[in-house]
C-alpha atoms as a PDB file:
ATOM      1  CA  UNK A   1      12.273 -49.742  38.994  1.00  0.00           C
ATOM      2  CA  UNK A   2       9.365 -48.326  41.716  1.00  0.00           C
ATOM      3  CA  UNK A   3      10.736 -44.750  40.654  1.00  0.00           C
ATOM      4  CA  UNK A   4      11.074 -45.505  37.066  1.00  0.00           C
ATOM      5  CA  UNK A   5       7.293 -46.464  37.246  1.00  0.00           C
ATOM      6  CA  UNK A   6       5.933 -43.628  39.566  1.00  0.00           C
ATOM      7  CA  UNK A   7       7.543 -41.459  36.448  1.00  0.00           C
ATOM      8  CA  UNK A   8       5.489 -42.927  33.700  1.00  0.00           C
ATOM      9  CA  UNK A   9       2.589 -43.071  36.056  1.00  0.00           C
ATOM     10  CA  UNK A  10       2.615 -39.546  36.792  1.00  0.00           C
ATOM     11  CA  UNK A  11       3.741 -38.257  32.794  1.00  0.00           C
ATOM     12  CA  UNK A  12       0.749 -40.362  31.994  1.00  0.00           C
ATOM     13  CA  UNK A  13      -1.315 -38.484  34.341  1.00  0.00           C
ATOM     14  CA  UNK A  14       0.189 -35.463  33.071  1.00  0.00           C
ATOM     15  CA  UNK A  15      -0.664 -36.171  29.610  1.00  0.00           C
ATOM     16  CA  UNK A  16      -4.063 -37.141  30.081  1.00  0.00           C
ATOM     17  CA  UNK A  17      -4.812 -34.169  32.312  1.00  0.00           C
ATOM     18  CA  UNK A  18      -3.386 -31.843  29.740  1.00  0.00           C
ATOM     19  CA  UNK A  19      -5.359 -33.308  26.979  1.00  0.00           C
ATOM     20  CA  UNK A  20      -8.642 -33.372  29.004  1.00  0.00           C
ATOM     21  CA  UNK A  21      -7.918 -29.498  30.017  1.00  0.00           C
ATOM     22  CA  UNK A  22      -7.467 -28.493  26.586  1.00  0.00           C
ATOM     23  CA  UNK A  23      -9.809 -30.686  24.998  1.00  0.00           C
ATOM     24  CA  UNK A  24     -12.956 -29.768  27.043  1.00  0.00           C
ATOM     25  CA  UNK A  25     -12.563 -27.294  29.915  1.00  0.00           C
ATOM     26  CA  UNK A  26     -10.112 -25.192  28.433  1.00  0.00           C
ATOM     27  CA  UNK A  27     -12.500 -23.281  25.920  1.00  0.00           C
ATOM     28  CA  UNK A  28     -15.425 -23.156  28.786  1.00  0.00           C
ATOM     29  CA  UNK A  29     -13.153 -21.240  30.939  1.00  0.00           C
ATOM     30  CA  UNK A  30     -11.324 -18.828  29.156  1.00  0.00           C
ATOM     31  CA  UNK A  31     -13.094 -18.757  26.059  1.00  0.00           C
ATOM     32  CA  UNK A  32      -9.821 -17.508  24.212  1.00  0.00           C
ATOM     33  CA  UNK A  33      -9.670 -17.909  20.920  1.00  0.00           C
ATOM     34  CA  UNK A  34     -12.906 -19.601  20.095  1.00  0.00           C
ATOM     35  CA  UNK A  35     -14.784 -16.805  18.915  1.00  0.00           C
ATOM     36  CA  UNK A  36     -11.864 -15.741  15.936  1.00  0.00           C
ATOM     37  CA  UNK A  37     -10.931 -19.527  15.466  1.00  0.00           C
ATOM     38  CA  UNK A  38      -7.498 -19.536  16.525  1.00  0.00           C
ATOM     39  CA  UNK A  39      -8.341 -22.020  19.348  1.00  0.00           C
ATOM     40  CA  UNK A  40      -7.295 -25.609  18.161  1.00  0.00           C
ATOM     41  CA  UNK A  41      -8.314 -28.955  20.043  1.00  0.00           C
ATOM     42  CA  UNK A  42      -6.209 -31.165  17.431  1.00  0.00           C
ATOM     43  CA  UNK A  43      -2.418 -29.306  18.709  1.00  0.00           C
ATOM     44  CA  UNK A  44      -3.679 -29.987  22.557  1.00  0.00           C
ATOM     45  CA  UNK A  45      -4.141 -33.636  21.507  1.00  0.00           C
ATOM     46  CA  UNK A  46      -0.801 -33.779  19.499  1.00  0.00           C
ATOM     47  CA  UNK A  47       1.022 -32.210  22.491  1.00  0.00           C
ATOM     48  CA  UNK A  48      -0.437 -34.495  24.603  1.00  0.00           C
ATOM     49  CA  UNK A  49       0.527 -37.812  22.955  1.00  0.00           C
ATOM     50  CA  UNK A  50       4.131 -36.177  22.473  1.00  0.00           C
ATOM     51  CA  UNK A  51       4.367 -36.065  26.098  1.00  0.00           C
ATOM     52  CA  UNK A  52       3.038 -39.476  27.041  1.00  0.00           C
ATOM     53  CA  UNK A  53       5.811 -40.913  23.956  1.00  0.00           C
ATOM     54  CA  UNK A  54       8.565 -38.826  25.879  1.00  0.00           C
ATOM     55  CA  UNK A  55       8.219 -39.276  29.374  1.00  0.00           C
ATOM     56  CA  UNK A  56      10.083 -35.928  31.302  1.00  0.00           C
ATOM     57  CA  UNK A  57      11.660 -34.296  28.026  1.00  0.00           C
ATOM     58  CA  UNK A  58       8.087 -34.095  26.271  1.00  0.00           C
ATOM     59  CA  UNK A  59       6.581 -32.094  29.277  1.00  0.00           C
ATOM     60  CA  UNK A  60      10.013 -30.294  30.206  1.00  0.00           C
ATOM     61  CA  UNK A  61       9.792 -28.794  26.554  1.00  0.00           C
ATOM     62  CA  UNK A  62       6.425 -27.676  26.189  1.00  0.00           C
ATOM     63  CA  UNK A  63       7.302 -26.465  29.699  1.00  0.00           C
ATOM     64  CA  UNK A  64       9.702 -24.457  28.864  1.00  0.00           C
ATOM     65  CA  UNK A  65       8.280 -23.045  25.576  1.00  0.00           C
ATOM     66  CA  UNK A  66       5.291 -21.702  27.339  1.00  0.00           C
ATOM     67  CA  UNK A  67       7.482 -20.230  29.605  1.00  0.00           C
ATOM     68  CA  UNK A  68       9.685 -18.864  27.722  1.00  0.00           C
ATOM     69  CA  UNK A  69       6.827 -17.411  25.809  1.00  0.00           C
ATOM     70  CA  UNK A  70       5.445 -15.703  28.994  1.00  0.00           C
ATOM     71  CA  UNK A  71       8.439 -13.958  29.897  1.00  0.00           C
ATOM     72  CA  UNK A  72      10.170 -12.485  26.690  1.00  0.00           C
ATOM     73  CA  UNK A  73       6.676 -12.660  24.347  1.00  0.00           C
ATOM     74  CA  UNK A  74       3.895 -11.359  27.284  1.00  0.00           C
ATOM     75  CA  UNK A  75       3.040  -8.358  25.507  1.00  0.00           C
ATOM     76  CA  UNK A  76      -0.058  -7.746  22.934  1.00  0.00           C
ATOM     77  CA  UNK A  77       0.964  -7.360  18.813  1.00  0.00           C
ATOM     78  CA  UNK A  78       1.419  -3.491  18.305  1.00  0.00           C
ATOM     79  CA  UNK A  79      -0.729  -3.439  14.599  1.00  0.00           C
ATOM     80  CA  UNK A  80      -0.353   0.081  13.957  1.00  0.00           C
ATOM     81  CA  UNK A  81       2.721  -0.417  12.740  1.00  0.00           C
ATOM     82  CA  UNK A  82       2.062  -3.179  10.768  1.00  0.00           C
ATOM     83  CA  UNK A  83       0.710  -2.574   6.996  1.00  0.00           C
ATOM     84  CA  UNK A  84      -1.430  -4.476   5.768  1.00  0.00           C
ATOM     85  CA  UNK A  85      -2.146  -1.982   2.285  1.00  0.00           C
ATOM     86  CA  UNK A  86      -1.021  -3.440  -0.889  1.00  0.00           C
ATOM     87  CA  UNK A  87      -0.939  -0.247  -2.338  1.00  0.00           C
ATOM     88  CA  UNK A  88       1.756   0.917   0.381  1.00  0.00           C
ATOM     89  CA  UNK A  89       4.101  -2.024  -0.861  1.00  0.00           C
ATOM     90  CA  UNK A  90       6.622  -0.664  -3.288  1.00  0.00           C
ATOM     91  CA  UNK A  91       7.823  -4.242  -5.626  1.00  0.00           C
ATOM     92  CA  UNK A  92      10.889  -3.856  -7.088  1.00  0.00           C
ATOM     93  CA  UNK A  93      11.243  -6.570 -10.521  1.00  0.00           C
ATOM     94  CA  UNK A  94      13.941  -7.150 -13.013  1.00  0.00           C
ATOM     95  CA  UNK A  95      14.622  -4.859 -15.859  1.00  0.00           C
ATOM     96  CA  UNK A  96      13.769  -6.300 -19.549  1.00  0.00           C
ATOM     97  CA  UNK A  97      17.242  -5.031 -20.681  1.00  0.00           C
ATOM     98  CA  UNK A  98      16.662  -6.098 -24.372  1.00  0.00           C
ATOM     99  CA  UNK A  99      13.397  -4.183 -24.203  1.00  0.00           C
ATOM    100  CA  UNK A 100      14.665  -1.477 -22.527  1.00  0.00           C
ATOM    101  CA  UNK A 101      18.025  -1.279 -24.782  1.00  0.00           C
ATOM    102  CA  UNK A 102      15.611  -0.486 -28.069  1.00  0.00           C
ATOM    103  CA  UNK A 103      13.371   2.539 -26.085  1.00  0.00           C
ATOM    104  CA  UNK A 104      13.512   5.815 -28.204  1.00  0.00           C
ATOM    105  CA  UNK A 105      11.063   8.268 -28.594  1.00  0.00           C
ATOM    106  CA  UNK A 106       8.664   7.416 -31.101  1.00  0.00           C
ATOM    107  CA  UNK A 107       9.046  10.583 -33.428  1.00  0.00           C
ATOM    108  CA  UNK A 108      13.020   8.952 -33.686  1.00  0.00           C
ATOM    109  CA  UNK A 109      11.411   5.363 -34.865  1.00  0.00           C
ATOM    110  CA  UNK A 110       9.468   6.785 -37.255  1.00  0.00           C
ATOM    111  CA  UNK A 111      12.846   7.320 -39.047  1.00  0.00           C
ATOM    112  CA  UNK A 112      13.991   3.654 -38.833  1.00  0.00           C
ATOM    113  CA  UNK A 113      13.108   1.553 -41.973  1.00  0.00           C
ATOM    114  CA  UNK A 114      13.158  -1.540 -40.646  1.00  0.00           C
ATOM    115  CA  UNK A 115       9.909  -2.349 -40.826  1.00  0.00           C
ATOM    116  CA  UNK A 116       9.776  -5.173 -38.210  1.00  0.00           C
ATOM    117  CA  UNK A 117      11.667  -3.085 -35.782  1.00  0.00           C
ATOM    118  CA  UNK A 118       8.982  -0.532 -36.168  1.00  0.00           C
ATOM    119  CA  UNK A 119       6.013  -2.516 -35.606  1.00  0.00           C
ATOM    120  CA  UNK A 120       7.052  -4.185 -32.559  1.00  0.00           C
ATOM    121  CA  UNK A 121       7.305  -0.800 -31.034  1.00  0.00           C
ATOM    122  CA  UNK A 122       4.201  -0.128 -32.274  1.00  0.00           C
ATOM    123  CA  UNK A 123       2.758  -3.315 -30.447  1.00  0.00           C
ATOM    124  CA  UNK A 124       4.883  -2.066 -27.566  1.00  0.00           C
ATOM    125  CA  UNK A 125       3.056   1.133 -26.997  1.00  0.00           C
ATOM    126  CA  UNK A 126      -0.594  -0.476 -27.750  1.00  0.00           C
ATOM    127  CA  UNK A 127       0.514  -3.156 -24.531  1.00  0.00           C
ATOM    128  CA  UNK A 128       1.425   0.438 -22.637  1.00  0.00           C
ATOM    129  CA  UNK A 129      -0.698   2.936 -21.195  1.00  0.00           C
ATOM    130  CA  UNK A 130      -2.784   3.955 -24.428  1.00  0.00           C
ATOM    131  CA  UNK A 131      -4.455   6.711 -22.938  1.00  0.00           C
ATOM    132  CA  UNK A 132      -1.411   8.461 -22.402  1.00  0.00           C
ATOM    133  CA  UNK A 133       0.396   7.962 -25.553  1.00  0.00           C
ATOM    134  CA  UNK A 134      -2.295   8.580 -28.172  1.00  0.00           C
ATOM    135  CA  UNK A 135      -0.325  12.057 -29.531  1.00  0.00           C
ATOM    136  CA  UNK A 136       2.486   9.296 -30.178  1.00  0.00           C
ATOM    137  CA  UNK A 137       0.649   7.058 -31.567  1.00  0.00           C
ATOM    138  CA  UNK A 138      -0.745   9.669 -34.096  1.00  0.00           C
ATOM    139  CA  UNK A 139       3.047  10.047 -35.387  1.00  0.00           C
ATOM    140  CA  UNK A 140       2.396   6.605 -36.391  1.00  0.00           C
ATOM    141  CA  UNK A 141      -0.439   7.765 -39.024  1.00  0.00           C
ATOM    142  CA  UNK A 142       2.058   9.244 -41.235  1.00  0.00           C
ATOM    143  CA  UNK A 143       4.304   5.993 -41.479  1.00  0.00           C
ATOM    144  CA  UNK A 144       5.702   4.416 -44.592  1.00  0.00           C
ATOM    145  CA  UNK A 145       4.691   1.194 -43.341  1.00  0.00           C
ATOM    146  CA  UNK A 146       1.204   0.199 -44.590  1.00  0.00           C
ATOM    147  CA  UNK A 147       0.507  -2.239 -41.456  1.00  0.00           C
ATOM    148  CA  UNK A 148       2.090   0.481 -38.393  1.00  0.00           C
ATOM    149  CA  UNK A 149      -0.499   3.105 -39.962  1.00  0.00           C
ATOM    150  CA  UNK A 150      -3.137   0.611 -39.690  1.00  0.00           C
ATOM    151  CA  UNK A 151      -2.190   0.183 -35.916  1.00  0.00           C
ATOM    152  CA  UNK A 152      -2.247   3.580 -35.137  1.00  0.00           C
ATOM    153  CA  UNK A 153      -5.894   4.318 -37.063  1.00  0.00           C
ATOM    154  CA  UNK A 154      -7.318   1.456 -35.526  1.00  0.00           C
ATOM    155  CA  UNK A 155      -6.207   2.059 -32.153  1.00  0.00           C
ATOM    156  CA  UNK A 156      -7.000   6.121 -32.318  1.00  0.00           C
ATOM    157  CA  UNK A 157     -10.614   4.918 -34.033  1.00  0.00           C
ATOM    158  CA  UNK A 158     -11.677   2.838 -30.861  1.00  0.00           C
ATOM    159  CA  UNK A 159     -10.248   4.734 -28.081  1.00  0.00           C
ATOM    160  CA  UNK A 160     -11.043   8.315 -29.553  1.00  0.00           C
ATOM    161  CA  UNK A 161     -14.541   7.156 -30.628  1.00  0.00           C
ATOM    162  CA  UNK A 162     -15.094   5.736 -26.869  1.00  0.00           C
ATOM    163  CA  UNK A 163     -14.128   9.039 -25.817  1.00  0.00           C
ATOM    164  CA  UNK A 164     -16.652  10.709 -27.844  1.00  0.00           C
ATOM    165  CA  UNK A 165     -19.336   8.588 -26.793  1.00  0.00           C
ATOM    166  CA  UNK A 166     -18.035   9.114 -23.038  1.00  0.00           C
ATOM    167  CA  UNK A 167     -18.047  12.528 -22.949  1.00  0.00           C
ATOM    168  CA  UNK A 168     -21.267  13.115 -25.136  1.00  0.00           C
ATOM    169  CA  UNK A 169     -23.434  10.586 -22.508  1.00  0.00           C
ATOM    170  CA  UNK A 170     -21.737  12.137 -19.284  1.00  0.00           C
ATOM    171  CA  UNK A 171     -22.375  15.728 -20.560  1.00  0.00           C
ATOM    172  CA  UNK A 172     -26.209  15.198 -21.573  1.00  0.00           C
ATOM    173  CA  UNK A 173     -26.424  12.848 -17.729  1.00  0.00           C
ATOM    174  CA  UNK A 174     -25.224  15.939 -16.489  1.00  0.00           C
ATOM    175  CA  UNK A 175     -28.136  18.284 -17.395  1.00  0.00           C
ATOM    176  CA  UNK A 176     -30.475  15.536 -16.973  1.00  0.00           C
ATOM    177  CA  UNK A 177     -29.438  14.673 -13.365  1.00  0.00           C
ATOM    178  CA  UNK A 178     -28.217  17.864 -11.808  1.00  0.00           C
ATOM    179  CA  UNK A 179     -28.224  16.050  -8.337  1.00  0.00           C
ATOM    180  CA  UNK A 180     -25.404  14.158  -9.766  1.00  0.00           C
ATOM    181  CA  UNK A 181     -23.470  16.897 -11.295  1.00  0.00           C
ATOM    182  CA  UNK A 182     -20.714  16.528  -9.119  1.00  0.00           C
ATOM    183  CA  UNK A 183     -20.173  12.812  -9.768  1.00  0.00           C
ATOM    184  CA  UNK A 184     -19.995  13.658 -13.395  1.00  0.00           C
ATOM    185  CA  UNK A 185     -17.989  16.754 -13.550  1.00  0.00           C
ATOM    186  CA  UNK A 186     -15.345  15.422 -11.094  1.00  0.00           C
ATOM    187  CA  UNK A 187     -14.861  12.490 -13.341  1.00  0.00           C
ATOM    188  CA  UNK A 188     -14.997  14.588 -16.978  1.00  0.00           C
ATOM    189  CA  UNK A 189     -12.995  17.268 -16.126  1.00  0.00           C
ATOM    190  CA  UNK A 190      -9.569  15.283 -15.772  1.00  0.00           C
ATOM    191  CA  UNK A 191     -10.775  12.277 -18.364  1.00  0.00           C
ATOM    192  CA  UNK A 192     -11.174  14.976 -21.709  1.00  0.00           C
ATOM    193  CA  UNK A 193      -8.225  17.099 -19.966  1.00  0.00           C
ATOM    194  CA  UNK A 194      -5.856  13.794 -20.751  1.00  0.00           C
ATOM    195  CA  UNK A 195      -7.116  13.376 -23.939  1.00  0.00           C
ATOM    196  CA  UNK A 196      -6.980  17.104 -24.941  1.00  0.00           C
ATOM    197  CA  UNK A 197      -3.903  18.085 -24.220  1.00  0.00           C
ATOM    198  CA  UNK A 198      -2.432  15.691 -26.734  1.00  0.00           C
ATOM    199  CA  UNK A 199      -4.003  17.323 -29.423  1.00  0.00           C
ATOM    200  CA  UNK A 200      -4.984  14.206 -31.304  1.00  0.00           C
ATOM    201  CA  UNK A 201      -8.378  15.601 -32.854  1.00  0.00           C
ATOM    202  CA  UNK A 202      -8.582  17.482 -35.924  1.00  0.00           C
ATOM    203  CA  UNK A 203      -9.093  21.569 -35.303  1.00  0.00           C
ATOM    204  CA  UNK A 204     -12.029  22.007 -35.262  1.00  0.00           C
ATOM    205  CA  UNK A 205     -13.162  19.078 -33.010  1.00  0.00           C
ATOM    206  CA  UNK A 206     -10.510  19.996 -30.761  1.00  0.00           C
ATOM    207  CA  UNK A 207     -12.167  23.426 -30.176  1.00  0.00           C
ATOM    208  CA  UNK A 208     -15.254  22.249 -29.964  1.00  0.00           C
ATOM    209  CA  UNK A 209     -14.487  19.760 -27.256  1.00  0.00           C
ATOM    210  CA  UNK A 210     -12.494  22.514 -25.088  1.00  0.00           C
ATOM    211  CA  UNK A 211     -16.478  24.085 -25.559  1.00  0.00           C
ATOM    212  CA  UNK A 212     -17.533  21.287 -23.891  1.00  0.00           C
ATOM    213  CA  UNK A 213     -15.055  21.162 -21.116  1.00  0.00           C
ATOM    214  CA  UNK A 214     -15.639  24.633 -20.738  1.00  0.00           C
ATOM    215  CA  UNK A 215     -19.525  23.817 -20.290  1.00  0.00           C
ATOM    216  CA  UNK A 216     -19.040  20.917 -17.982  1.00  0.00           C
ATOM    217  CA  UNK A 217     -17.292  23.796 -15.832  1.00  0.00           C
ATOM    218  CA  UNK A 218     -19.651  25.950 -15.495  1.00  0.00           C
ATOM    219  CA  UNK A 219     -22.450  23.497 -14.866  1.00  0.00           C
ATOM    220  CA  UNK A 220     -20.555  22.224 -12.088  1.00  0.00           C
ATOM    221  CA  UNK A 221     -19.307  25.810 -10.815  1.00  0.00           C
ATOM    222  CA  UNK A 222     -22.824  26.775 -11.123  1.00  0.00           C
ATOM    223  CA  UNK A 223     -24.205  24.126  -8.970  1.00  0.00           C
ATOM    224  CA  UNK A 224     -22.054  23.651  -6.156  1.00  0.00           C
ATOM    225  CA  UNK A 225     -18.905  25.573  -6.794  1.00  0.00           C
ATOM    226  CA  UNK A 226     -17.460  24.540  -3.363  1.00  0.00           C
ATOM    227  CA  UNK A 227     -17.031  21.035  -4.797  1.00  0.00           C
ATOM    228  CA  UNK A 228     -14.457  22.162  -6.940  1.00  0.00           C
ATOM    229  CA  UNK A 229     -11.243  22.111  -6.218  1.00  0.00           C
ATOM    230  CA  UNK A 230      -8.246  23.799  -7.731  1.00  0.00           C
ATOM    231  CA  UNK A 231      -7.434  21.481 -10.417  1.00  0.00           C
ATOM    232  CA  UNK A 232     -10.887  21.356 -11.863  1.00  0.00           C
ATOM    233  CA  UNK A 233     -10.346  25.033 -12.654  1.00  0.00           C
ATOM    234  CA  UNK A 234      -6.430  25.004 -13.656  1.00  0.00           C
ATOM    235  CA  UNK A 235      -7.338  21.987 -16.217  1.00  0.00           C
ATOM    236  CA  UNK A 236     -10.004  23.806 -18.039  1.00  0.00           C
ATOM    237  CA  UNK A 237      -7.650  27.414 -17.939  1.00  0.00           C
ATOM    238  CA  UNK A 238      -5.197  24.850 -19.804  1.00  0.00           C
ATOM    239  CA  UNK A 239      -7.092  23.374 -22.417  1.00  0.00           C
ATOM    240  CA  UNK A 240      -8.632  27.400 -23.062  1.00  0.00           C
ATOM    241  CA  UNK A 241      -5.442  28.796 -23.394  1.00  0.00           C
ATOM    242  CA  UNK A 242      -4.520  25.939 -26.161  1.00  0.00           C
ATOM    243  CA  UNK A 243      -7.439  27.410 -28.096  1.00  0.00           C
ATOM    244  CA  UNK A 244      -6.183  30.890 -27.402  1.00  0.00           C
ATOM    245  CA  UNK A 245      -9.542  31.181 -25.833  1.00  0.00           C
ATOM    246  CA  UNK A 246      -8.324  34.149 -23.747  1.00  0.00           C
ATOM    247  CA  UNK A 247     -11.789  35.916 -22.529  1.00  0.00           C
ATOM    248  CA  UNK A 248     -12.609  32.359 -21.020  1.00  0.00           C
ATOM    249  CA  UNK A 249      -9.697  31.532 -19.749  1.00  0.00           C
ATOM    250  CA  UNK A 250      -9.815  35.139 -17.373  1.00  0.00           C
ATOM    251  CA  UNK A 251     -13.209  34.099 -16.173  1.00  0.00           C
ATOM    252  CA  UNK A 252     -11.846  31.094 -14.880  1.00  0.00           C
ATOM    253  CA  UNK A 253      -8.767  32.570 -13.565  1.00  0.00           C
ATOM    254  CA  UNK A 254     -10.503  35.222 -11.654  1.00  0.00           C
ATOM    255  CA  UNK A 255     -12.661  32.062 -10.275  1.00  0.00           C
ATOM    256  CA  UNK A 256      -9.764  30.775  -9.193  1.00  0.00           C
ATOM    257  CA  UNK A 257      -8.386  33.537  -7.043  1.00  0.00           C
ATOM    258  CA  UNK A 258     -11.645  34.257  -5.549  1.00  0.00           C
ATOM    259  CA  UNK A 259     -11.901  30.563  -4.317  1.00  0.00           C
ATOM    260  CA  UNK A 260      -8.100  29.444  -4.028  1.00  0.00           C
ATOM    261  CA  UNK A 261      -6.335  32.970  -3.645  1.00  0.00           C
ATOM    262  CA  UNK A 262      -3.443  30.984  -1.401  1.00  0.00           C
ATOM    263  CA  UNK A 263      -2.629  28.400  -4.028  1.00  0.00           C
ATOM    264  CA  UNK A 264       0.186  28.293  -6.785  1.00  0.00           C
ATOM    265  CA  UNK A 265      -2.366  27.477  -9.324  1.00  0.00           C
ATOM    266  CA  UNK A 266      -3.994  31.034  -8.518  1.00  0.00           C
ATOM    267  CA  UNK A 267      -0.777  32.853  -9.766  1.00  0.00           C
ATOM    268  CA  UNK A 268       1.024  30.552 -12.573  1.00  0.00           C
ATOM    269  CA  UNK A 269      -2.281  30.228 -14.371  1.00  0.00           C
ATOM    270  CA  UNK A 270      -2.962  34.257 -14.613  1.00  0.00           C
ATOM    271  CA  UNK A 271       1.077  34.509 -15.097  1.00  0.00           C
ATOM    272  CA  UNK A 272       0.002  32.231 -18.067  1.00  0.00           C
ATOM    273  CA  UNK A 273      -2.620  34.342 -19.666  1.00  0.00           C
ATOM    274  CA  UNK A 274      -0.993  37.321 -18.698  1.00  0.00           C
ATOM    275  CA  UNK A 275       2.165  36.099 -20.930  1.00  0.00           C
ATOM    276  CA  UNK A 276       0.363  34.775 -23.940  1.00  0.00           C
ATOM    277  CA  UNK A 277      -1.334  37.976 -24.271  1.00  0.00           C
ATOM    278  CA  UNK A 278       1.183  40.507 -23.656  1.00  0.00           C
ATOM    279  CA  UNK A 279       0.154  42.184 -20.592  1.00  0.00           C
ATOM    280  CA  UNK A 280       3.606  42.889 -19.140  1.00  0.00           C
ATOM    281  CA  UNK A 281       2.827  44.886 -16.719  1.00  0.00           C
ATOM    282  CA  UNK A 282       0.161  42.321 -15.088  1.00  0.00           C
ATOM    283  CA  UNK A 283       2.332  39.416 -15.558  1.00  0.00           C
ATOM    284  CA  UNK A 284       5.580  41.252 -13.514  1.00  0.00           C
ATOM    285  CA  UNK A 285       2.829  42.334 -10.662  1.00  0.00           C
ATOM    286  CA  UNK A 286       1.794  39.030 -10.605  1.00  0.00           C
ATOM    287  CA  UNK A 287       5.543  37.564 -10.431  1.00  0.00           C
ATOM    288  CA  UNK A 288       6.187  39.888  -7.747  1.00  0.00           C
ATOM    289  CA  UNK A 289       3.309  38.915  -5.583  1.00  0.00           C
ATOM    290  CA  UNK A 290       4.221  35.479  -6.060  1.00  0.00           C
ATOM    291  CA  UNK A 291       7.714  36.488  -4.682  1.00  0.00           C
ATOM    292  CA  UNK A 292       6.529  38.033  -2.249  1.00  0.00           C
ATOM    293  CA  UNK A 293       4.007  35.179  -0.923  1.00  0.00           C
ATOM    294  CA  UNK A 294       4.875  31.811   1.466  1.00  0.00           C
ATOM    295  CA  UNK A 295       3.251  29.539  -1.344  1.00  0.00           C
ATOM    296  CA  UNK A 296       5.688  26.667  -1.752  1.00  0.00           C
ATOM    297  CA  UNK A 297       7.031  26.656  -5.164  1.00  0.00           C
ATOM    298  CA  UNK A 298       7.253  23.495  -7.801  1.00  0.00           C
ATOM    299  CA  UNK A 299      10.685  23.476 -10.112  1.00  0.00           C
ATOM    300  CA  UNK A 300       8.546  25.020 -13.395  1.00  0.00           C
ATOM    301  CA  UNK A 301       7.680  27.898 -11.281  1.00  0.00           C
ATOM    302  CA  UNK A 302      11.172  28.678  -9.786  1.00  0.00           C
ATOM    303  CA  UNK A 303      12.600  28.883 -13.288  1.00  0.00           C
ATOM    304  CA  UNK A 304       9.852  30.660 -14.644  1.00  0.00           C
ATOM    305  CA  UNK A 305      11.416  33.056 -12.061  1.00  0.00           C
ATOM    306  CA  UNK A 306      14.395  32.755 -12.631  1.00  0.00           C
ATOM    307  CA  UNK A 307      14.201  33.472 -16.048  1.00  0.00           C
ATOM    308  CA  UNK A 308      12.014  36.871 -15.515  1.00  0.00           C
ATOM    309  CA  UNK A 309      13.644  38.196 -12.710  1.00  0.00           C
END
């Protein structure tokens, strides 16, 4: 009985001590997790009414924990190799198989004369990425079907009339502001290169755009040409030699080599020109060069070779 009492004498001791340690002298002393908030009176309390309810196997287990925590857990978090990034998580979720089961390409469902059929994949596309599916969506002008035409014109209304406005503000900003030209151009040069290279305007707009593109290049070449970087200039040598706009497109190409001579965009685009206008003997120099170089190649390029060699 004495022993049985000097036990729940000294686990109430024990109990009290540990609660008075981490209630009010623990945070004074090592001032561990107070700053961040990690430092919690309420678990010290908890702990210590567990061990005053369990007299030995309350204090043996938090013993033991702590300890066990000390020897095998000791060590500081390595966060470097944690990531935190959401864009660095890949998410895998299921597959809409009856959705997926009906994808064809749209020129094939213009063909199908179920009319239902047609305008749910019509409402399909319009839930998609618009932006890149507006030559498609065009197809959809020519339908049979009265209500998938008037989907297509009123989706090709409101995005290419936003793109109108877009480009018509950013270009006059531009030679307003020409401390900002590089904000602008940057931002133009790929938007109008997406939209142009569907070839969803009429002709003449088309050109006239691929004018403007051309424009916005040069205003931004012009002001701080070391801002631009090799895309810039292989996007508007695109959209130029669409518009068979040949005399432009070797200004730009010569640009290119003189500020990216090391890149494959410096070769394919003159091997481009060079083949639309008939300049053999340029375009097999170029090839050759290319050959010849350590520029890594993309699978368009090696073909290209492979075809012409």
């Amino acid at each position: 009985m004495i022993a049985f009492i000097v036990i729940l004498v000294l686990n109430t001791l024990l109990s009290v001590a540990y609660v008075v340690w981490g209630y009010f002298f623990y945070p004074i002393v090592w001032k561990k997790g107070v700053d961040d908030g990690t430092y919690n009176r309420f678990a010290y309390m908890m702990r210590g009414i567990v061990m005053f309810l369990c007299p030995i196997v309350g204090p043996l287990f938090f013993g033991i924990g702590l300890l066990w925590r000390k020897i095998f857990f000791h060590g500081d978090v390595d966060l470097d190799e944690i990531i935190f990034s959401k864009e660095r998580v890949e998410t895998f979720t299921k597959a809409d198989v009856d959705q997926g089961r009906n994808l064809v390409p749209l020129e094939e469902a213009m063909l199908v004369s179920d009319q239902t059929a047609l305008r749910n994949l019509m409402l399909n596309v319009v839930k998609g990425d618009v932006e890149k599916s507006l030559s498609a969506i065009a197809l959809a002008l020519n339908s049979e079907d009265s209500e998938t035409a008037h989907y297509a014109a009123s989706i090709l209304r409101d995005y290419l009339n936003d793109f109108r406005t877009t480009v018509q503000t950013g270009y006059e900003e531009m030679q307003k502001d020409p401390e900002n030209i590089e904000e602008y151009a940057t931002t133009l040069i790929p938007y109008m290169n997406g939209i142009l290279r569907q070839h969803v305007f009429a002709d003449i707009e088309q050109k006239g755009f691929v004018y403007t593109l051309d424009q916005i290049g040069e205003l931004f070449f012009s002001h701080d040409k070391d801002k631009m970087e090799s895309m810039h200039f292989e996007r508007i040598c695109e959209r130029l030699l669409d518009e068979k706009e040949y005399d432009l497109m070797a200004k730009w190409c010569e640009r290119l080599v003189r500020e990216y001579p090391d890149t494959l965009l410096a070769y394919t685009c003159r091997l481009k020109l060079y083949f639309s206008t008939g300049q053999k003997d340029r375009f097999f120099t170029i090839l050759k060069e290319l050959k010849a170089s350590n520029i890594i190649l993309d699978a368009e390029t090696i073909e290209m070779i492979r075809v012409f060699q």
